[in-house]
Protein backbone atom coordinates (compact mmCIF):
# COMPACT_ATOMS: atom_id res chain seq x y z
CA UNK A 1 82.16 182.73 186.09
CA UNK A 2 80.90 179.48 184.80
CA UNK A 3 82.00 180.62 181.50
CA UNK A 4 85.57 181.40 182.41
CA UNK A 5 85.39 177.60 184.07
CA UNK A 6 84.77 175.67 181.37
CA UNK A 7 87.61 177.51 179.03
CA UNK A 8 89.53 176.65 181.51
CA UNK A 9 88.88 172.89 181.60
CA UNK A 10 89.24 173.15 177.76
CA UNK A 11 92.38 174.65 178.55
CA UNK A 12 93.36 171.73 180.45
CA UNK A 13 92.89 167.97 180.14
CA UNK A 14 93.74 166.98 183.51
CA UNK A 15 91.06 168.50 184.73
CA UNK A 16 88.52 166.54 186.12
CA UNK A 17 85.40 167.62 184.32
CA UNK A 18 84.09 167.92 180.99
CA UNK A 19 85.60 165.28 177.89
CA UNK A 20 89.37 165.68 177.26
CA UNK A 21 90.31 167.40 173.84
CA UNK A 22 91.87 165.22 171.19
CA UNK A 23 90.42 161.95 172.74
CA UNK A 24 87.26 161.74 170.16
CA UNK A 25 85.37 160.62 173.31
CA UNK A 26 87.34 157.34 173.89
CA UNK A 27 89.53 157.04 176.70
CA UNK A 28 93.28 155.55 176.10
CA UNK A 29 92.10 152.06 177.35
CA UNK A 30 89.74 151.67 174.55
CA UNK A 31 92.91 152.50 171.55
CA UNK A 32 94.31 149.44 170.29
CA UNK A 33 97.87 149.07 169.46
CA UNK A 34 98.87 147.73 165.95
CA UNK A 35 101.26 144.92 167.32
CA UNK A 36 105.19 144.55 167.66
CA UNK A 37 107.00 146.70 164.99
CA UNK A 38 108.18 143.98 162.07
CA UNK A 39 112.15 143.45 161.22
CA UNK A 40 113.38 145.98 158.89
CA UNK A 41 113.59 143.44 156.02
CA UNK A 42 109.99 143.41 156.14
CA UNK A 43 109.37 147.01 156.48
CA UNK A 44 109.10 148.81 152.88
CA UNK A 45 111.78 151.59 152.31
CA UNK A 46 113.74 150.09 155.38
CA UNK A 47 117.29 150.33 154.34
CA UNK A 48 117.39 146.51 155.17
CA UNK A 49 114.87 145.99 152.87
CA UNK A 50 116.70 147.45 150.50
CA UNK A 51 119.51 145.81 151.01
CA UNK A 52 118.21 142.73 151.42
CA UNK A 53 116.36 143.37 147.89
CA UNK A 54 119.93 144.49 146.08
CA UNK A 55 121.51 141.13 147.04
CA UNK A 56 118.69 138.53 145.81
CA UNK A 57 119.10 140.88 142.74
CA UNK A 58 122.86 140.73 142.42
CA UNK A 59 122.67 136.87 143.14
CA UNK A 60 120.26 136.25 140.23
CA UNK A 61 122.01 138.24 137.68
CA UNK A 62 125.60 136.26 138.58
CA UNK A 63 123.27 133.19 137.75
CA UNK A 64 122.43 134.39 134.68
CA UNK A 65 125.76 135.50 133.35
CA UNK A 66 127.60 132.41 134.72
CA UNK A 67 124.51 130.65 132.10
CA UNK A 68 124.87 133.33 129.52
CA UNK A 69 128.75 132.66 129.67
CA UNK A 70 128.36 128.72 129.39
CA UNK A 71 129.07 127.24 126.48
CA UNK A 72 126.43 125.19 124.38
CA UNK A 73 128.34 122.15 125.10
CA UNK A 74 126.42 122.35 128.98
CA UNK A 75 122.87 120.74 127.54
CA UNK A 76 121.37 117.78 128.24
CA UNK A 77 121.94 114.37 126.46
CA UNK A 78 118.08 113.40 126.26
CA UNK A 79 116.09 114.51 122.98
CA UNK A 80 115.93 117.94 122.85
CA UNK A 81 118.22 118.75 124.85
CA UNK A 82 119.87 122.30 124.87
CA UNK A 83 122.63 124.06 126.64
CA UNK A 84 122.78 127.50 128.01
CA UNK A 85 123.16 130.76 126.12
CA UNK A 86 126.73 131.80 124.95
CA UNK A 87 127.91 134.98 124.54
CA UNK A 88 130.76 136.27 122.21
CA UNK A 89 132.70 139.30 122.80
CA UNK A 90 135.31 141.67 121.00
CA UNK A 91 134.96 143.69 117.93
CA UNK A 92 137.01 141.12 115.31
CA UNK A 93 135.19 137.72 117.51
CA UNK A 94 131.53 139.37 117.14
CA UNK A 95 132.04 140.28 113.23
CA UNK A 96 133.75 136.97 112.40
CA UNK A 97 130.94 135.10 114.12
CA UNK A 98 128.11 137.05 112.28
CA UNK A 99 129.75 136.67 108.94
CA UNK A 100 130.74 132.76 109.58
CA UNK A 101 126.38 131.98 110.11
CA UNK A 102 126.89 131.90 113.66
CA UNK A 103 123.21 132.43 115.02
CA UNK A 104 122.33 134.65 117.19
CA UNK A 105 119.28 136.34 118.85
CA UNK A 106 121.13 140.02 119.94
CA UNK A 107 123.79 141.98 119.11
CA UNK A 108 124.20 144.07 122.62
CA UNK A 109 126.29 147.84 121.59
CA UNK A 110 127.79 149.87 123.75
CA UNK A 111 125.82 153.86 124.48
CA UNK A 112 128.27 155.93 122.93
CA UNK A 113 130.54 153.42 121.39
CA UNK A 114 133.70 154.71 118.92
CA UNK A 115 132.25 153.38 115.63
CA UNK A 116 135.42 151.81 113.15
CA UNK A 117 135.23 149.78 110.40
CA UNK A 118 134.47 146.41 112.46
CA UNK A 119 131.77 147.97 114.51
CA UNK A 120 130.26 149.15 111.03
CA UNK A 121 131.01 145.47 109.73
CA UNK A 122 129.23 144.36 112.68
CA UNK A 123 125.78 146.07 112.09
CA UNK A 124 125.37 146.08 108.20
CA UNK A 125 125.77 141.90 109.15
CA UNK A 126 123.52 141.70 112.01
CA UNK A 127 121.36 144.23 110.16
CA UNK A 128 121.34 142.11 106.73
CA UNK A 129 120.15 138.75 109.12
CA UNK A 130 117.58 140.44 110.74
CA UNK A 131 119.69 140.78 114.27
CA UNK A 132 118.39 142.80 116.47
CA UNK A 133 120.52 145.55 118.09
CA UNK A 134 120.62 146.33 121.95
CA UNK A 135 121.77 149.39 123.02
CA UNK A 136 123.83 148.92 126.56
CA UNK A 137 125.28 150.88 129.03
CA UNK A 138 129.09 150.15 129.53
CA UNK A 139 128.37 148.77 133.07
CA UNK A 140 125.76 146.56 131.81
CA UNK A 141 127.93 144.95 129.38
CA UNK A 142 130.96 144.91 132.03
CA UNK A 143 128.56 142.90 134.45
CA UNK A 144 127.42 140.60 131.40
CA UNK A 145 130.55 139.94 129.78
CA UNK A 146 132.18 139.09 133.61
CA UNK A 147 134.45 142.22 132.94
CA UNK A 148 135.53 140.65 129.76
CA UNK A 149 137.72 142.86 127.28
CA UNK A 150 134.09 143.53 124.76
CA UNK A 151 135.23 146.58 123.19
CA UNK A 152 131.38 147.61 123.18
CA UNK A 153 130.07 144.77 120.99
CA UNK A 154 128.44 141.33 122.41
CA UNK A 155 126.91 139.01 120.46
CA UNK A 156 124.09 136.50 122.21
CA UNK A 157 124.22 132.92 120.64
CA UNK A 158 121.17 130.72 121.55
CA UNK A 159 121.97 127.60 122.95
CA UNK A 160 122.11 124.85 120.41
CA UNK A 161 119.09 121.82 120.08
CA UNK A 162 120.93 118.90 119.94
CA UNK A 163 119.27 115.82 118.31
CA UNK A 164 118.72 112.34 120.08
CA UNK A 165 121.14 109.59 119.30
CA UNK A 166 118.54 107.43 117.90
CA UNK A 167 116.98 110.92 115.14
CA UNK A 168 119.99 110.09 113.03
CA UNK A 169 118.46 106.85 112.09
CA UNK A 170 115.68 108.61 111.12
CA UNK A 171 117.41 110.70 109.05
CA UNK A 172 119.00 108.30 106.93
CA UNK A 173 115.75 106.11 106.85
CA UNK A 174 113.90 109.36 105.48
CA UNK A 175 116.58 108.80 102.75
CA UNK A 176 116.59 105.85 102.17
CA UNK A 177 119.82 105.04 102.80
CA UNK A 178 122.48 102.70 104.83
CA UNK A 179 122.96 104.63 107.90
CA UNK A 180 126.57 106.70 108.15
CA UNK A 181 126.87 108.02 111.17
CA UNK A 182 130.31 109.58 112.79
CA UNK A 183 130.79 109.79 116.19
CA UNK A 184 133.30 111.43 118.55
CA UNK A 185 135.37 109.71 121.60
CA UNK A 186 136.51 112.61 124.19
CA UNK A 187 137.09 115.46 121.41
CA UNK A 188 137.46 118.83 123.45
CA UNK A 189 138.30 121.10 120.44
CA UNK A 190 135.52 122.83 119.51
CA UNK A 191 137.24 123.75 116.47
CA UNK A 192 137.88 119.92 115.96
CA UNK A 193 134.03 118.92 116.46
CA UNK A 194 133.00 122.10 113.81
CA UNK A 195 135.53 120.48 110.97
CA UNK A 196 133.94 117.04 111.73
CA UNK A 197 130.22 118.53 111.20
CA UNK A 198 131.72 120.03 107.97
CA UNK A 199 133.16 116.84 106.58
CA UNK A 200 129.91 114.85 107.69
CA UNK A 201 127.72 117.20 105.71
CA UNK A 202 130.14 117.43 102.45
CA UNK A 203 130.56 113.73 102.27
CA UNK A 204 126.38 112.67 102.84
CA UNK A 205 127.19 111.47 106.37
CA UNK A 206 123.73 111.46 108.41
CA UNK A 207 124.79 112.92 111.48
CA UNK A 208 127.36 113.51 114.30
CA UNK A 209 127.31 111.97 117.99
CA UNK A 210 128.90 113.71 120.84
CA UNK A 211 129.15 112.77 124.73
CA UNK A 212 127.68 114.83 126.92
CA UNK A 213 130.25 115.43 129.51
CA UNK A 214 134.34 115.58 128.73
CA UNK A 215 133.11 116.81 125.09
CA UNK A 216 133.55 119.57 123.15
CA UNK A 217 129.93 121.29 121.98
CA UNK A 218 128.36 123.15 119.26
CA UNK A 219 129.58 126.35 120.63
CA UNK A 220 130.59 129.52 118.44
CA UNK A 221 133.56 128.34 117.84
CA UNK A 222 132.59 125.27 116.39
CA UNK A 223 129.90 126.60 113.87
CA UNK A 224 131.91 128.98 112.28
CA UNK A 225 134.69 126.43 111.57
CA UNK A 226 131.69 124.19 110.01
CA UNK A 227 131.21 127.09 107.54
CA UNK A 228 127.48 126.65 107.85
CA UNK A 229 127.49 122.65 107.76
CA UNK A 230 125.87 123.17 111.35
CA UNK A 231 122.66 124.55 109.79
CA UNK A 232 122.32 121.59 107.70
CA UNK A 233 123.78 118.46 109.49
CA UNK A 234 121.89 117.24 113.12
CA UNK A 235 124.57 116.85 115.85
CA UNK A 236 123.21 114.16 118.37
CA UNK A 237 124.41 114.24 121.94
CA UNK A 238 124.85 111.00 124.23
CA UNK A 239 124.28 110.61 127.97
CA UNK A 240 126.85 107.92 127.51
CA UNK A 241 128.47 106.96 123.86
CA UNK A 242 129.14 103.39 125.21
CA UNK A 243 125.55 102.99 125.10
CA UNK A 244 124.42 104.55 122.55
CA UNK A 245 126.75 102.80 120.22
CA UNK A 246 125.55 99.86 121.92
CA UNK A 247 121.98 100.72 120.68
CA UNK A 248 123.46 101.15 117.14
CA UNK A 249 124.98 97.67 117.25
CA UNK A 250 121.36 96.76 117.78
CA UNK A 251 119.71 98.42 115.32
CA UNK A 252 122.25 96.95 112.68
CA UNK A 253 124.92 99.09 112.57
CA UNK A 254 128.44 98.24 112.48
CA UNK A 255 130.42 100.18 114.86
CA UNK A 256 133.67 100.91 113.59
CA UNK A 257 136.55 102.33 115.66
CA UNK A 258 139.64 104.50 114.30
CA UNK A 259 143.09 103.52 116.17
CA UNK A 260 146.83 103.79 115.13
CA UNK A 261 146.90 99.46 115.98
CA UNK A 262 143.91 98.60 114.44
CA UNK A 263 143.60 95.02 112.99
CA UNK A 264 142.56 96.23 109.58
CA UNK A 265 143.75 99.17 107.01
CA UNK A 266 140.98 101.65 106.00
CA UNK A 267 141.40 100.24 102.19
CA UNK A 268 140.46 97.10 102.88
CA UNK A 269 137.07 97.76 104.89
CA UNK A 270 133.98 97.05 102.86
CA UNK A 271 132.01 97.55 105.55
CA UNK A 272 131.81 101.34 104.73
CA UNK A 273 129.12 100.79 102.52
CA UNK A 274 126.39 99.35 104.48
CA UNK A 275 125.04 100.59 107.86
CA UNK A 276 128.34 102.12 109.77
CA UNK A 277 128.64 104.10 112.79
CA UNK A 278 132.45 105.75 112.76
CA UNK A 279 134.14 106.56 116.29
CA UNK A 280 137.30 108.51 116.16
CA UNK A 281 139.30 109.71 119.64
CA UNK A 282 141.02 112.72 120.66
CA UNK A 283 144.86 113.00 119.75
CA UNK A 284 146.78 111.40 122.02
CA UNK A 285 144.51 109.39 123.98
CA UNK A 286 142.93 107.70 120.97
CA UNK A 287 139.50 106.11 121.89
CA UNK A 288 138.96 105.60 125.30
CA UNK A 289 139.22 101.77 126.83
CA UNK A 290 135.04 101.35 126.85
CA UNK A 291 134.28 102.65 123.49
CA UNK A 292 137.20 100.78 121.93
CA UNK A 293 136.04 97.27 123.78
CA UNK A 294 132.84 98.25 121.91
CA UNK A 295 133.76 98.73 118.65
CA UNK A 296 133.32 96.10 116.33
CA UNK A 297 136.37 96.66 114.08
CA UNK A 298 139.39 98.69 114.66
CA UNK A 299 140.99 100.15 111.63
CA UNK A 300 144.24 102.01 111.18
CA UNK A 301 144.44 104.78 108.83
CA UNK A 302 148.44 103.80 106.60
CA UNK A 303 150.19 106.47 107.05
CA UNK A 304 153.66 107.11 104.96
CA UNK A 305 154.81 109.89 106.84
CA UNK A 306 156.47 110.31 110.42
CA UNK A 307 153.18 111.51 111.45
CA UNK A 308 151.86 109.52 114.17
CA UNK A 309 148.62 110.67 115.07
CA UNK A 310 146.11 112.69 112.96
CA UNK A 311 143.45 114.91 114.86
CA UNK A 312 139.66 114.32 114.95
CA UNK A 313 138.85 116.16 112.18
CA UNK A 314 141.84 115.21 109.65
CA UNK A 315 140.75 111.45 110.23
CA UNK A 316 136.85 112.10 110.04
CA UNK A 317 137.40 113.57 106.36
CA UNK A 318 140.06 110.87 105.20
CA UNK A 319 137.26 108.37 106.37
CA UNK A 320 133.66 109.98 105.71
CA UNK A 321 135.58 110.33 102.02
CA UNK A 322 136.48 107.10 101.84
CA UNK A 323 133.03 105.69 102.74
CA UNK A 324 131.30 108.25 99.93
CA UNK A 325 133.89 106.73 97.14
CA UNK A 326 133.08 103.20 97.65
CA UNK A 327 129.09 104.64 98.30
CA UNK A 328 129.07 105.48 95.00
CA UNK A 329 130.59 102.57 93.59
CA UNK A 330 128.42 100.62 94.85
């Protein structure tokens, strides 16, 4: 009988004798709770978690393409300074870039991409300058590209080092020549600033000076119209051109300003071959009212013709050329 009585209280915890089974020997007073249950953003594998996760991630990748999308011309105006990443898209854009010099630090391909005669252009170049290639899911390149048209080719520029105002002195002084500097007043044509880099470099100019804001910047647009002058000529960018002009006036240049009025006709300025700083405006709007104030001279380019205005980059060339002819007279 006593036998049968303690199966029984086995049987049953509520009994009053003998240890409970399943307890371990510790009554429920003695278990200790493991606090309030945390929010589900905190709990891993909560689906709030996970959506909490998915949109810091899609929040940091729209800040990186809106920076991969900026152009160079975003950077900084101190020495050093560089803008954001740039990225060009489109079978004919990427090819034309890679054979203009354009640099670049990845050539991103579509998986499965319809290979034609630009797409094979497109890796023998990036292939013959050491480029690498990035193979890319369509989406990928859909979410990089801001759903641009890429036709499965995207070419990463880096963003351009621009020198301090003050390196170009340096540059010429390394030379040991008169400084001859050009510099450009509210140019917003890329294309413009890349055929003023060109004519710089082909005519022993010492450097180009850009504002930082309301300015056009080294993107890919404007090295491939340099045709490589980029590579070779130091573009200087300006936190404000009033002053930095102001800082060339100091150091001895003279600061000479291009206007359809000037006072004095490009032949007769013998100024050209000493220490010179150049400025020339944007089409239309000329220099602005604070740069031209500045200037020390303002000289008119004669002009036969019914053409009233020339653009940035005619007038840099008919001027940097000028200022190499009576160089070498001299």
């Amino acid at each position: 009988m006593a036998g049968n009585s303690a199966r029984r209280n086995r049987r049953n915890p509520g009994s009053k004798k003998g240890a409970s089974v399943g307890t371990g020997g510790h009554s429920r007073k003695q278990l200790q709770g493991k606090g309030p249950t945390p929010p589900g953003e905190a709990r891993k594998g909560h689906p709030k978690q996970r959506a909490a996760n998915a949109a810091i991630k899609r929040e940091r990748d729209a800040k990186a393409r809106a920076g991969m999308r900026r152009s160079g011309g975003g950077g900084r105006g101190g020495r050093g300074g560089a803008g954001a990443a740039e990225l060009v898209v489109g079978r004919n854009s990427v090819v034309e870039a890679l054979q203009g010099g354009v640099p670049a630090t990845a050539l991103y391909v579509m998986q499965f991409i319809d290979t034609d005669d630009r797409v094979r252009e497109a890796f023998q170049a990036a292939n013959e300058r050491g480029i690498p290639l990035m193979e890319a899911p369509r989406p990928q390149l859909d979410q990089m590209t801001g759903g641009l048209n890429h036709q499965g080719l995207v070419l990463q520029v880096p963003p351009y080092e621009y020198a301090h105002p003050e390196d170009l002195l340096g540059v010429a002084a390394d030379q040991g020549e008169d400084a001859l500097i050009m510099a450009l007043d509210g140019v917003t044509d890329s294309r413009n600033l890349g055929a003023v880099v060109r004519s710089a470099a082909a005519f022993g100019a010492h450097g180009v000076v850009i504002p930082e804001r309301r300015a056009a910047g080294m993107t890919a647009g404007a090295w491939k119209t340099s045709s490589g002058a980029a590579a070779r000529l130091q573009v200087a960018r300006a936190t404000n051109l009033t002053r930095a002009l102001e800082a060339y006036q100091k150091a001895g240049l003279l600061v000479v300003g291009l206007a359809a009025d000037g006072e004095a006709e490009l032949g007769e300025l013998a100024a050209l071959t000493g220490p010179v700083v150049v400025v020339a405006g944007s089409e239309g709007k000329g220099l602005s009212r604070l740069v031209s104030e500045t200037c020390d001279i303002l000289v008119r380019i004669p002009m036969p013709g019914q053409t009233e205005s020339l653009n940035a980059g005619v007038a840099a060339g008919i001027v940097l050329y000028e200022a190499a002819r009576l160089r070498a007279k001299s």
